[in-house]
PDB file of N, CA and C in Angstrom:
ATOM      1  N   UNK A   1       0.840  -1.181   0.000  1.00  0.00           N
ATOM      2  CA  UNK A   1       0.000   0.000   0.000  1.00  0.00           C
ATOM      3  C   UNK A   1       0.891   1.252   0.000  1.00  0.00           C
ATOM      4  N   UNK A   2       0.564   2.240  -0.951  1.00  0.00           N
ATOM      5  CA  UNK A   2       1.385   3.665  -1.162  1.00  0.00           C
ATOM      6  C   UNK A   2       0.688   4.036   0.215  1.00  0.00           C
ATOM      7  N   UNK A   3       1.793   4.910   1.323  1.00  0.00           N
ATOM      8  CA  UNK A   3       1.293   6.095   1.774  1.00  0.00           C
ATOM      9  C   UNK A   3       0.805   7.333   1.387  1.00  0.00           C
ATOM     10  N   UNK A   4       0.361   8.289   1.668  1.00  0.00           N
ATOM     11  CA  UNK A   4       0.341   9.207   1.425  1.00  0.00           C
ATOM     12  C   UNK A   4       0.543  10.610   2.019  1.00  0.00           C
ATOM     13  N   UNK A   5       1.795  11.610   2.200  1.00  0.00           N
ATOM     14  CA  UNK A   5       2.379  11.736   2.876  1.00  0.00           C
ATOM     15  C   UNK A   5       1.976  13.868   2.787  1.00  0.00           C
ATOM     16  N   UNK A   6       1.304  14.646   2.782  1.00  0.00           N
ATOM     17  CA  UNK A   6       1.266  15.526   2.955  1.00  0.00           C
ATOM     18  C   UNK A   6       2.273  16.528   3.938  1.00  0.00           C
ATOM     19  N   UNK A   7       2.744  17.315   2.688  1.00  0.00           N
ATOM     20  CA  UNK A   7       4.059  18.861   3.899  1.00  0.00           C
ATOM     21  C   UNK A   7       3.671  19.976   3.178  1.00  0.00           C
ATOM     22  N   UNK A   8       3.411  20.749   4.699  1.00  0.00           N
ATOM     23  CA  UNK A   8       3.588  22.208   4.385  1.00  0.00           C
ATOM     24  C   UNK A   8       4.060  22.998   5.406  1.00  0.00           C
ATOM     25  N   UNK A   9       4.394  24.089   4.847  1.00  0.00           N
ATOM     26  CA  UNK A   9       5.693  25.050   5.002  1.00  0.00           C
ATOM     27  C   UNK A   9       5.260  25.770   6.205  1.00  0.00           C
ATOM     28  N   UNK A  10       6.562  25.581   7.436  1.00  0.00           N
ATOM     29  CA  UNK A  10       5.748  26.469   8.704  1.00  0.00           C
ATOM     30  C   UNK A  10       6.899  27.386   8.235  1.00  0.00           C
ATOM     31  N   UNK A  11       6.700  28.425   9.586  1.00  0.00           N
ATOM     32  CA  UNK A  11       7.819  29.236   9.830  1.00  0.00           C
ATOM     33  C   UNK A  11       9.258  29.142  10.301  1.00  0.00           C
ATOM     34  N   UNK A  12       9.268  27.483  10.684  1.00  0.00           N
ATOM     35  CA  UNK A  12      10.566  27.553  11.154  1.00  0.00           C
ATOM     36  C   UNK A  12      10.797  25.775  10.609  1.00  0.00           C
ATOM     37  N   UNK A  13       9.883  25.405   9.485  1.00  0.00           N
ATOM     38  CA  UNK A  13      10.416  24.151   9.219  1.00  0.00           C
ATOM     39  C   UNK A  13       8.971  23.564   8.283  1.00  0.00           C
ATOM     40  N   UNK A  14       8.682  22.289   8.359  1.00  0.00           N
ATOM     41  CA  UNK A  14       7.457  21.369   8.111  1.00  0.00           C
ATOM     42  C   UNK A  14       6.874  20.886   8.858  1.00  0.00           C
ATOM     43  N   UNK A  15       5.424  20.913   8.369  1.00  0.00           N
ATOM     44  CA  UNK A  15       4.637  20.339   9.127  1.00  0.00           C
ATOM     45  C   UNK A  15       3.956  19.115   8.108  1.00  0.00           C
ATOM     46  N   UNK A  16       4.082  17.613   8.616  1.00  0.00           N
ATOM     47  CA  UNK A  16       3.866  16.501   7.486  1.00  0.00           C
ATOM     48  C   UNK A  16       2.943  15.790   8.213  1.00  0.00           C
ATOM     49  N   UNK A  17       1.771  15.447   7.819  1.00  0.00           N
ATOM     50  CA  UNK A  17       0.685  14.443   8.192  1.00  0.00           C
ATOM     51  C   UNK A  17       0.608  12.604   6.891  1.00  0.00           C
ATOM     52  N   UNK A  18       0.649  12.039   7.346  1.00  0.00           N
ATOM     53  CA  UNK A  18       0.847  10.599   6.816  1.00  0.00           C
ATOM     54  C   UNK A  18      -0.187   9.989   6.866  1.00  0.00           C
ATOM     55  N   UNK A  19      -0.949  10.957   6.074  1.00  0.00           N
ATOM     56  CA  UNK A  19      -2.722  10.667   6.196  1.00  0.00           C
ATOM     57  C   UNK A  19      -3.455   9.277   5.751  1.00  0.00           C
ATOM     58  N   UNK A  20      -2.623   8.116   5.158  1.00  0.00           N
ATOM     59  CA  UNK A  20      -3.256   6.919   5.357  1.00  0.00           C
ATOM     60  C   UNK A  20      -3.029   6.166   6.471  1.00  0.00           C
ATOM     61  N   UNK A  21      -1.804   7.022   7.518  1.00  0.00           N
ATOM     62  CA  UNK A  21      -1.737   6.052   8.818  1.00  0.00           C
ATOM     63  C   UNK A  21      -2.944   6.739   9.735  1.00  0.00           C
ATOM     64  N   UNK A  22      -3.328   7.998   9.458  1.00  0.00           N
ATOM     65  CA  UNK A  22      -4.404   8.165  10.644  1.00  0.00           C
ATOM     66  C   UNK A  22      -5.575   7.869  10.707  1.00  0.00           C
ATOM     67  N   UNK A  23      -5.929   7.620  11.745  1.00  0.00           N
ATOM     68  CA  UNK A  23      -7.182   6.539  12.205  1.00  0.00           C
ATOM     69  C   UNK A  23      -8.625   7.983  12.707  1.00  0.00           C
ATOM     70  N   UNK A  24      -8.067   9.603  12.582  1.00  0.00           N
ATOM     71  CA  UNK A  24      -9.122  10.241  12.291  1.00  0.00           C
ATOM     72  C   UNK A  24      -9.241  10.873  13.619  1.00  0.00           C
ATOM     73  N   UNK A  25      -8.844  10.841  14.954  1.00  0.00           N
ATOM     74  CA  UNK A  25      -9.238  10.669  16.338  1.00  0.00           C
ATOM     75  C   UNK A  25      -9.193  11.963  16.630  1.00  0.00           C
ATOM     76  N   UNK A  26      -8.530  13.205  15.864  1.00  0.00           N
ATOM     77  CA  UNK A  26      -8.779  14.449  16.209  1.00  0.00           C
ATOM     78  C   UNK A  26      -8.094  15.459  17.191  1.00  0.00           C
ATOM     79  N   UNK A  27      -6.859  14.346  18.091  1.00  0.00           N
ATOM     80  CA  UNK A  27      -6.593  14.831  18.974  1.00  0.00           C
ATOM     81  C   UNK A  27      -5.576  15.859  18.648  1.00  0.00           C
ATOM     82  N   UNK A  28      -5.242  15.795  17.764  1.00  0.00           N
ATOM     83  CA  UNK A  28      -4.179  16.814  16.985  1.00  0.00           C
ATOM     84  C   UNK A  28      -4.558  18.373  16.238  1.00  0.00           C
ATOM     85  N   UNK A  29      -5.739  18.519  16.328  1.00  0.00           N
ATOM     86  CA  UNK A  29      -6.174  19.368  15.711  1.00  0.00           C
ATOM     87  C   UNK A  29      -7.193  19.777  16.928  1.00  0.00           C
ATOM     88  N   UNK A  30      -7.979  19.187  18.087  1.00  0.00           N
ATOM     89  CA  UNK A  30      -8.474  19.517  18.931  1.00  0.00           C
ATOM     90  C   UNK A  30      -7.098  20.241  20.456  1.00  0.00           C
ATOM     91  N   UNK A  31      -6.122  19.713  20.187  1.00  0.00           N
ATOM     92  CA  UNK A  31      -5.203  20.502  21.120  1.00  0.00           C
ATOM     93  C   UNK A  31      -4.033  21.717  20.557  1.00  0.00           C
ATOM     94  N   UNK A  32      -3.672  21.562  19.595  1.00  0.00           N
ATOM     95  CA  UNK A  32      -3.212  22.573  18.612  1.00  0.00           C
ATOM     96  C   UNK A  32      -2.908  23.475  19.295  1.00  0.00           C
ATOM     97  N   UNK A  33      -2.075  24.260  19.902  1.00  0.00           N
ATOM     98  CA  UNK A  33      -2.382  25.823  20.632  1.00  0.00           C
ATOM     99  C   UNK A  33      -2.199  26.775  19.545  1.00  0.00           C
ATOM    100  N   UNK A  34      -1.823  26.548  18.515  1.00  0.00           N
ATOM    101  CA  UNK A  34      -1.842  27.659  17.434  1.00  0.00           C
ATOM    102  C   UNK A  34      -3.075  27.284  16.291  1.00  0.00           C
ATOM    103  N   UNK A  35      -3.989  26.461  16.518  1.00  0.00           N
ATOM    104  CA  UNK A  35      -5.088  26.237  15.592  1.00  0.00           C
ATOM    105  C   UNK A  35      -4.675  26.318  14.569  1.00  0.00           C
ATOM    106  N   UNK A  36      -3.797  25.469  13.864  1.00  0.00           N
ATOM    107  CA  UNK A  36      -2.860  25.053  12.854  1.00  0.00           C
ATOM    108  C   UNK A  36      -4.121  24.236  11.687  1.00  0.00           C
ATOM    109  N   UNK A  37      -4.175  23.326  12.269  1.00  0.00           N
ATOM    110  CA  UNK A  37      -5.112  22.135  11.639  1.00  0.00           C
ATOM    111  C   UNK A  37      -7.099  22.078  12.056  1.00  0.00           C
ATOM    112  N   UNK A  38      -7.191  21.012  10.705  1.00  0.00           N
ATOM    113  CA  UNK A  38      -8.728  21.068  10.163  1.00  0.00           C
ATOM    114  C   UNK A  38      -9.123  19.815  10.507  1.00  0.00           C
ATOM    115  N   UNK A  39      -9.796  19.298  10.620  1.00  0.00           N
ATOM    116  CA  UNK A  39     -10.693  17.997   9.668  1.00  0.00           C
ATOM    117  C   UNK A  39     -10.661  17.909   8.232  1.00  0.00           C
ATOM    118  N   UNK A  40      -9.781  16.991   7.380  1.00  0.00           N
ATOM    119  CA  UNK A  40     -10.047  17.967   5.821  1.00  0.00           C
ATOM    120  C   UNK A  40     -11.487  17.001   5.607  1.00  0.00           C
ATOM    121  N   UNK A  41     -11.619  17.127   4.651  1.00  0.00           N
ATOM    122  CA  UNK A  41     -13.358  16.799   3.728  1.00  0.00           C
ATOM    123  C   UNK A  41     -13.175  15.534   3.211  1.00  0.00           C
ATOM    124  N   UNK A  42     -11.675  15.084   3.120  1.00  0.00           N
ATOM    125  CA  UNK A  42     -11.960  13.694   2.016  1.00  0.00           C
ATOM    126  C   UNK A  42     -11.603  12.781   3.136  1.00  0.00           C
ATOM    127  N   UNK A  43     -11.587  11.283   3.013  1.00  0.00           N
ATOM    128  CA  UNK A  43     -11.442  10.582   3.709  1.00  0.00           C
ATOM    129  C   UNK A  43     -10.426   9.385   2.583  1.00  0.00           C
ATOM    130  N   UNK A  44      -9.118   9.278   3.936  1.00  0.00           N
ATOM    131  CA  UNK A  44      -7.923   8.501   3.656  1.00  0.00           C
ATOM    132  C   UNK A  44      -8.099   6.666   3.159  1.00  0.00           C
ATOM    133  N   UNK A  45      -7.416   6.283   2.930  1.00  0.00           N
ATOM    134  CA  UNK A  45      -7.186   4.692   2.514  1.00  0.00           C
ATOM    135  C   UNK A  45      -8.312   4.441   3.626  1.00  0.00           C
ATOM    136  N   UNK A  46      -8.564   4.163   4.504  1.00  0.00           N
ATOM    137  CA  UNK A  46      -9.284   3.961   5.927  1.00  0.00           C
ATOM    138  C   UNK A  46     -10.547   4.137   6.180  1.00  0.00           C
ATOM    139  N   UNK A  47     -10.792   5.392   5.299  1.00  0.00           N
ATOM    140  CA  UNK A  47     -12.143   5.407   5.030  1.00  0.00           C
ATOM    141  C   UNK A  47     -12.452   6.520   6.527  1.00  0.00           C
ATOM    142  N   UNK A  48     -11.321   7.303   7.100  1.00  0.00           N
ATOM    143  CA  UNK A  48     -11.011   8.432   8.327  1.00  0.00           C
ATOM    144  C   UNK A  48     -10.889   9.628   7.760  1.00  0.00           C
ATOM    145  N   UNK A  49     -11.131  10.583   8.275  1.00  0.00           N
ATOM    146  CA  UNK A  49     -10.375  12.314   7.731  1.00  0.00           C
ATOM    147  C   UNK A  49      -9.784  12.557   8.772  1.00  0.00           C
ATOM    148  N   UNK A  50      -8.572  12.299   8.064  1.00  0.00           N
ATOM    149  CA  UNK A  50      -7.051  12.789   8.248  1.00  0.00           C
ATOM    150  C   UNK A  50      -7.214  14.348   8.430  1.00  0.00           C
ATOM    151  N   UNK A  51      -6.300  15.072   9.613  1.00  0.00           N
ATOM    152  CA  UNK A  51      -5.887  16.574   9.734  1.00  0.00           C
ATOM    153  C   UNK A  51      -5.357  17.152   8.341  1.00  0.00           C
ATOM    154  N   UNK A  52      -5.362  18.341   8.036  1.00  0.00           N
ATOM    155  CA  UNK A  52      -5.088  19.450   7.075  1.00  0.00           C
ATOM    156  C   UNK A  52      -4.480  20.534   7.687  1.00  0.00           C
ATOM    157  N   UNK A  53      -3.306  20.970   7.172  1.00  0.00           N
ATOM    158  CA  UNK A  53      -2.913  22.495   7.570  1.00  0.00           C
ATOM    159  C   UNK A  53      -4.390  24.026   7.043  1.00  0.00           C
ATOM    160  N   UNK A  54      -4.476  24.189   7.785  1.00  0.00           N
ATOM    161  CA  UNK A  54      -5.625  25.690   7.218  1.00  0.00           C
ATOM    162  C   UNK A  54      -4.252  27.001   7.817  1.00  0.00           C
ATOM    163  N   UNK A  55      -3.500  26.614   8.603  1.00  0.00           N
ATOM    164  CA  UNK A  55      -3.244  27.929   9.006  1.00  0.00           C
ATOM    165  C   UNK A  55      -1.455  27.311   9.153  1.00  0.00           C
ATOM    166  N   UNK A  56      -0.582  26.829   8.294  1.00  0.00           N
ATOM    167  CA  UNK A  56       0.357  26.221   8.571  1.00  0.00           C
ATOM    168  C   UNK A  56       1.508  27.318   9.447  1.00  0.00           C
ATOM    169  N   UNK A  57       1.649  28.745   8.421  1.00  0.00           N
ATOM    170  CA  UNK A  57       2.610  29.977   8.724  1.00  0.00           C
ATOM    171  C   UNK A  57       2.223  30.156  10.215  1.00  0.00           C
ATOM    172  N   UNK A  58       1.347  29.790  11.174  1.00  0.00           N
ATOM    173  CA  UNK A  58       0.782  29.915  12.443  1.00  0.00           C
ATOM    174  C   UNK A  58       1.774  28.605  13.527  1.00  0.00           C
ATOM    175  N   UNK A  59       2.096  27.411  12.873  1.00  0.00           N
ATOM    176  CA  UNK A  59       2.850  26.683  13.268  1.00  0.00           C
ATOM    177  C   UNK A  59       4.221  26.883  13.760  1.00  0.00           C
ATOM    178  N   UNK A  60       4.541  26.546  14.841  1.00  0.00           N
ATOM    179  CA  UNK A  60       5.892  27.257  15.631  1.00  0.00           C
ATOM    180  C   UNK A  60       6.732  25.963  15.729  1.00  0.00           C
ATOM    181  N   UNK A  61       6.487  24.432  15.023  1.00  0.00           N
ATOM    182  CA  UNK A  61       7.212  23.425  15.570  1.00  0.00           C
ATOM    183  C   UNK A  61       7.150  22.654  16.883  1.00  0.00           C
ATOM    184  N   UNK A  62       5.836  23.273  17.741  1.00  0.00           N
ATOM    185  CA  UNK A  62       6.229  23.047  19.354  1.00  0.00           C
ATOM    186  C   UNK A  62       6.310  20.987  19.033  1.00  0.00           C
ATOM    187  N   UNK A  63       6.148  20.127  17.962  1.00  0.00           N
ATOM    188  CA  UNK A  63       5.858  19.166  18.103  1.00  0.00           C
ATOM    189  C   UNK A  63       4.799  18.340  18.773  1.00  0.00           C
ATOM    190  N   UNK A  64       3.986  18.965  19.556  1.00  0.00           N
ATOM    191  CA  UNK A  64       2.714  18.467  20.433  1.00  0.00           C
ATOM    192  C   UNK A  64       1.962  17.818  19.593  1.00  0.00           C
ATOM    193  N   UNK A  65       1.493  17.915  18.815  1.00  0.00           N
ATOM    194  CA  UNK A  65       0.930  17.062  17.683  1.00  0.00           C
ATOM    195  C   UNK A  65       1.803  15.509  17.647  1.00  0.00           C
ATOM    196  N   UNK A  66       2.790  15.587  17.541  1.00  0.00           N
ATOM    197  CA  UNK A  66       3.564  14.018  17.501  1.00  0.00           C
ATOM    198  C   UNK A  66       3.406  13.864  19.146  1.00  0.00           C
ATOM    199  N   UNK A  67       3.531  14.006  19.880  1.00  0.00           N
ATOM    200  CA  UNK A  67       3.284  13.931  21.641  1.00  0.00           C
ATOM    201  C   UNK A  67       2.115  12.883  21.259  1.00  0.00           C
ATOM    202  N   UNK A  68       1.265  13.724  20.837  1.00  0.00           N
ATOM    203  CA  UNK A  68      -0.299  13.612  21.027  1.00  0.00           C
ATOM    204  C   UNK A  68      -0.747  11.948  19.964  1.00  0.00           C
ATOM    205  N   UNK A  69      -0.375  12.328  18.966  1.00  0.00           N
ATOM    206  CA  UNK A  69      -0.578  11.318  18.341  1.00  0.00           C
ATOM    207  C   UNK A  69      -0.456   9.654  18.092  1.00  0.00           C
ATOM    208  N   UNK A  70      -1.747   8.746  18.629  1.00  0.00           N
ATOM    209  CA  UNK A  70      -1.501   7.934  18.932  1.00  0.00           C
ATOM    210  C   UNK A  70      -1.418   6.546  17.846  1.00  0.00           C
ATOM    211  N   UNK A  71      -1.093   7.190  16.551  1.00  0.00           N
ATOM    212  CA  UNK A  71      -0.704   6.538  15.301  1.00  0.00           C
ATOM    213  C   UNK A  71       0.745   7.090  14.905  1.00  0.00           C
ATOM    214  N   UNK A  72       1.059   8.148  15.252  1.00  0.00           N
ATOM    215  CA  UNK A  72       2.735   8.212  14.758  1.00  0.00           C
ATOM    216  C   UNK A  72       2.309   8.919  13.509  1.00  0.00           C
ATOM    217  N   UNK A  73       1.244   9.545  13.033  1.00  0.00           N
ATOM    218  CA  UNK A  73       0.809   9.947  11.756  1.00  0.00           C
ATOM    219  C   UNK A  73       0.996  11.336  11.289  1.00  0.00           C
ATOM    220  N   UNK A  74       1.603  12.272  12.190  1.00  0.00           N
ATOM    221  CA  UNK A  74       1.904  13.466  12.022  1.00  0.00           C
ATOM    222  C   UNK A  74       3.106  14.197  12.638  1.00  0.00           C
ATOM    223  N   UNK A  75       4.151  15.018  12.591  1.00  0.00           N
ATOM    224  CA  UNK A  75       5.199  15.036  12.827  1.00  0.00           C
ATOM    225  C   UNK A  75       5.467  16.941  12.438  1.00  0.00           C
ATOM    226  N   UNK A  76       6.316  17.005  12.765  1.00  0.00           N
ATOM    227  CA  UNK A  76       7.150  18.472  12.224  1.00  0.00           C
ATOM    228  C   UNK A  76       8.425  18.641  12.262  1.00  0.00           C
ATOM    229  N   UNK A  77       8.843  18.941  11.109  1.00  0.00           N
ATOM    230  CA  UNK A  77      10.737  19.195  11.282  1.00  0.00           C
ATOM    231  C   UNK A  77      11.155  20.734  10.830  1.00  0.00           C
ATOM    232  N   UNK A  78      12.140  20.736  12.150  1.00  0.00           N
ATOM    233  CA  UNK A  78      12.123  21.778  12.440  1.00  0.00           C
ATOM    234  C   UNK A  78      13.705  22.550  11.660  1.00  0.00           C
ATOM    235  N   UNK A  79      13.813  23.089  10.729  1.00  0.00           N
ATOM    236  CA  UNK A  79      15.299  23.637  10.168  1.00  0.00           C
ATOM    237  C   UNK A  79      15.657  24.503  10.188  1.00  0.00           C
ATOM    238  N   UNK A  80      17.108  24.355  10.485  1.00  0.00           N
ATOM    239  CA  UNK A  80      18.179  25.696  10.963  1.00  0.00           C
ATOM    240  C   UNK A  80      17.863  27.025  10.708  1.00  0.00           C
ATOM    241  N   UNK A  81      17.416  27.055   9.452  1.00  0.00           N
ATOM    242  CA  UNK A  81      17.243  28.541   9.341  1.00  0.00           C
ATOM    243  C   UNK A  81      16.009  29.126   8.847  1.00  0.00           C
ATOM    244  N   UNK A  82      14.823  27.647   9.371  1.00  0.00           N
ATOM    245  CA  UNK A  82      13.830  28.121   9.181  1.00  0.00           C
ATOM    246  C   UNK A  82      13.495  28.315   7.454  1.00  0.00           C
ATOM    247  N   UNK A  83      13.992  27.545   6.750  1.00  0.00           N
ATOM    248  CA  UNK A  83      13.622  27.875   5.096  1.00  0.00           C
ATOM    249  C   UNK A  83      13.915  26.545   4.534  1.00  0.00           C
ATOM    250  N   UNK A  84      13.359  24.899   5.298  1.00  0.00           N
ATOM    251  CA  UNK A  84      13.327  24.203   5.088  1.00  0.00           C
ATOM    252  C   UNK A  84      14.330  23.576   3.552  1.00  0.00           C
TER     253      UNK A  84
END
């Protein structure tokens, strides 16, 4: 099975969701402190809706999203000078 691997551009790096591993549970987009992420509209291999960046440039890297996540399905990397 292809993954499918969504990145977009924060301010100080990427923010990547691995939207056929998530199982949909929300907790990543319900704790967010920068209200980064959505529910998107379509639904993954799984037949779940996977998180979406709506507000990515709002993303600071804190990583809490990977904390939180109890599939390993979302992540952020964070680079030196901020220009990925």
């Amino acid at each position: 099975m292809v993954t499918t691997t969504k990145r977009w551009k924060t301010k100080r790096g990427y923010l990547y969701v691995q939207e056929d591993e998530c199982k949909g549970c929300g907790f990543c987009i319900e704790f967010c402190p920068k209200h980064v992420l959505e529910r998107s509209d379509a639904f993954n291999a799984k037949g779940y809706y996977a998180p979406r960046a709506i507000e990515p440039e709002a993303c600071v890297n804190c990583k809490f999203c990977e904390l939180i996540c109890p599939d390993f399905a979302i992540w952020t990397q964070e680079t030196e000078d901020g220009d990925g």
